[in-house]
Protein backbone atom coordinates (compact mmCIF):
# COMPACT_ATOMS: atom_id res chain seq x y z
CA UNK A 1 -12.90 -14.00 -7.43
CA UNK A 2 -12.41 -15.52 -4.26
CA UNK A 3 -13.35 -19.19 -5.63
CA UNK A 4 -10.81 -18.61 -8.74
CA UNK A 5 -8.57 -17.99 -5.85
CA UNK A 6 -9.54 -21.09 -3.98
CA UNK A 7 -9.50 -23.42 -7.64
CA UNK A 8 -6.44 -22.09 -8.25
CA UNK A 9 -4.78 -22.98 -4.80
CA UNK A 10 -5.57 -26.64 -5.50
CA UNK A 11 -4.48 -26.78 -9.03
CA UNK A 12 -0.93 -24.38 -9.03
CA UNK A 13 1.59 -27.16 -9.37
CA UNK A 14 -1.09 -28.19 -11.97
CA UNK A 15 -1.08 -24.71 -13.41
CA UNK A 16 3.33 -24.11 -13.42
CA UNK A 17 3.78 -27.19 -15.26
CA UNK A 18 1.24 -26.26 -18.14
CA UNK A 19 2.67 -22.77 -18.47
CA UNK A 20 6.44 -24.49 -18.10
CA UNK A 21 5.91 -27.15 -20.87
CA UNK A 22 4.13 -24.32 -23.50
CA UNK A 23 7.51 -22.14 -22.61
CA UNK A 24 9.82 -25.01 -23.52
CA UNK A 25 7.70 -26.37 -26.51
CA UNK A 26 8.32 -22.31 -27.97
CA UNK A 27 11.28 -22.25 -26.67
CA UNK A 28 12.46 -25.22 -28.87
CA UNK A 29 10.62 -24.08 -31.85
CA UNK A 30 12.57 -21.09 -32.25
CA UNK A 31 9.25 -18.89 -31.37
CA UNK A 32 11.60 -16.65 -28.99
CA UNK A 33 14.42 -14.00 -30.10
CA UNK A 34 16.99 -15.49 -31.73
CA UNK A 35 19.52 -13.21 -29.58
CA UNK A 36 22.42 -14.62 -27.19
CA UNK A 37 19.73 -13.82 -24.42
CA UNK A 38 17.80 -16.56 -25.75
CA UNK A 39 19.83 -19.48 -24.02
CA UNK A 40 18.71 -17.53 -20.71
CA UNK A 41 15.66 -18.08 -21.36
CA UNK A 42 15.79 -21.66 -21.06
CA UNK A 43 17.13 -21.63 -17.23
CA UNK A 44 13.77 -19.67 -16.27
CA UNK A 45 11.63 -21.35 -13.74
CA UNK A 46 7.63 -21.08 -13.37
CA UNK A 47 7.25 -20.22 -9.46
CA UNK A 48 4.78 -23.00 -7.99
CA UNK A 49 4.16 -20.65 -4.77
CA UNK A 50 0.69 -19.32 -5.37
CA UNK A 51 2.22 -15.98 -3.35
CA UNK A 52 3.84 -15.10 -6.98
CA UNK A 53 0.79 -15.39 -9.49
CA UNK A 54 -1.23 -12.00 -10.45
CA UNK A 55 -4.43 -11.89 -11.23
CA UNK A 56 -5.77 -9.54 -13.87
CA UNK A 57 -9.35 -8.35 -13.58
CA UNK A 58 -10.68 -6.56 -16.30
CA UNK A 59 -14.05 -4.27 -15.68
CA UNK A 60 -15.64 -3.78 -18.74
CA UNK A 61 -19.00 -0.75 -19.04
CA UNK A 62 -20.58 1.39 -21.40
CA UNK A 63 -20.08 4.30 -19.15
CA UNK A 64 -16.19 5.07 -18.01
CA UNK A 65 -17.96 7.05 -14.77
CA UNK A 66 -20.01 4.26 -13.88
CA UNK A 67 -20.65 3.65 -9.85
CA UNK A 68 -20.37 -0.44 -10.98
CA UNK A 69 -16.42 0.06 -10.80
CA UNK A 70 -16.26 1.79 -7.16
CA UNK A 71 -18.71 -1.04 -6.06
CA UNK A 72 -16.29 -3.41 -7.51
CA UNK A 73 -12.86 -1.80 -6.12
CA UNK A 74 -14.47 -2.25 -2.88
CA UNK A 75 -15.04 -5.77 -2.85
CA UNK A 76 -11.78 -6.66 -4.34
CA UNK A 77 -9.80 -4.71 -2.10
CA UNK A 78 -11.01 -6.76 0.86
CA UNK A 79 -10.23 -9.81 -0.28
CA UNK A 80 -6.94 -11.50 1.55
CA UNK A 81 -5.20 -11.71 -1.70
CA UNK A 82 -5.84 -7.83 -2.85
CA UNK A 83 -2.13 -7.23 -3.83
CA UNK A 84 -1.62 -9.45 -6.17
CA UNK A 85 -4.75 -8.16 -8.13
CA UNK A 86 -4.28 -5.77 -11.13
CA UNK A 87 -7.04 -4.31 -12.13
CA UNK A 88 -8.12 -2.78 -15.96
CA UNK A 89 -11.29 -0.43 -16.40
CA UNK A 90 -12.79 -0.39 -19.77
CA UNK A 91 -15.54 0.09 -22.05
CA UNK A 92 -17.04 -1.70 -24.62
CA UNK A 93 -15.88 1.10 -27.23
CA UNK A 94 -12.44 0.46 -25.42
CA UNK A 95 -11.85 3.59 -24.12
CA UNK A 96 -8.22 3.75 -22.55
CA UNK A 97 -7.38 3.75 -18.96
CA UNK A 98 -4.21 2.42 -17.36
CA UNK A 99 -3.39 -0.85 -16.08
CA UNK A 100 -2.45 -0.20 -12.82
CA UNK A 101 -2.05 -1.59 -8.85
CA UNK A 102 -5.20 -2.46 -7.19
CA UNK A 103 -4.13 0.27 -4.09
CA UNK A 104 -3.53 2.93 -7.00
CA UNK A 105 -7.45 3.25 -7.29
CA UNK A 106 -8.92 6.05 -4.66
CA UNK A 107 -12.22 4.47 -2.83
């Protein structure tokens, strides 16, 4: 995680301009609500500061009790950018959990 981190450091402008020109290209085709609070949508800016991404982990097991996911709380709470982490814990049979805050986890 902490080399996606790094990659995506060098590459955000790279990143906000992809996401920017998909948004426009739907936005002209009509692929948004066709509501008065679509013309908003078209003054929205893609933040370039790599303080505003998230990044969504997803911890997939067999087991929902599984030790793996403590293990793995652990090591992603230590890393310098912890906050912006949201994490998911699921199973292969999908069993649900909540997507929620990296700090709302007990260690």
């Amino acid at each position: 995680m902490s080399t996606t981190h790094g990659i995506t450091k060098s590459t955000v402008l790279d990143l906000a301009a992809e996401a920017h020109n998909v948004f426009q290209q739907k936005l002209e085709l009509g692929l948004y609500d066709k509501s008065p609070r679509r013309d908003a949508l078209g003054t929205l800016k893609i933040s370039t500061d790599l303080s505003d991404f998230q990044f969504i982990v997803i911890l997939i097991d067999y087991n929902p009790y599984s030790a793996l996911f403590d293990e793995a709380k652990a090591k992603l709470k230590q890393l310098s950018f912890a906050k912006q982490i949201r994490l998911r814990r699921c199973g292969l049979a999908l069993w649900e959990q909540d997507v929620r805050d990296l700090d709302s986890f007990r260690l």
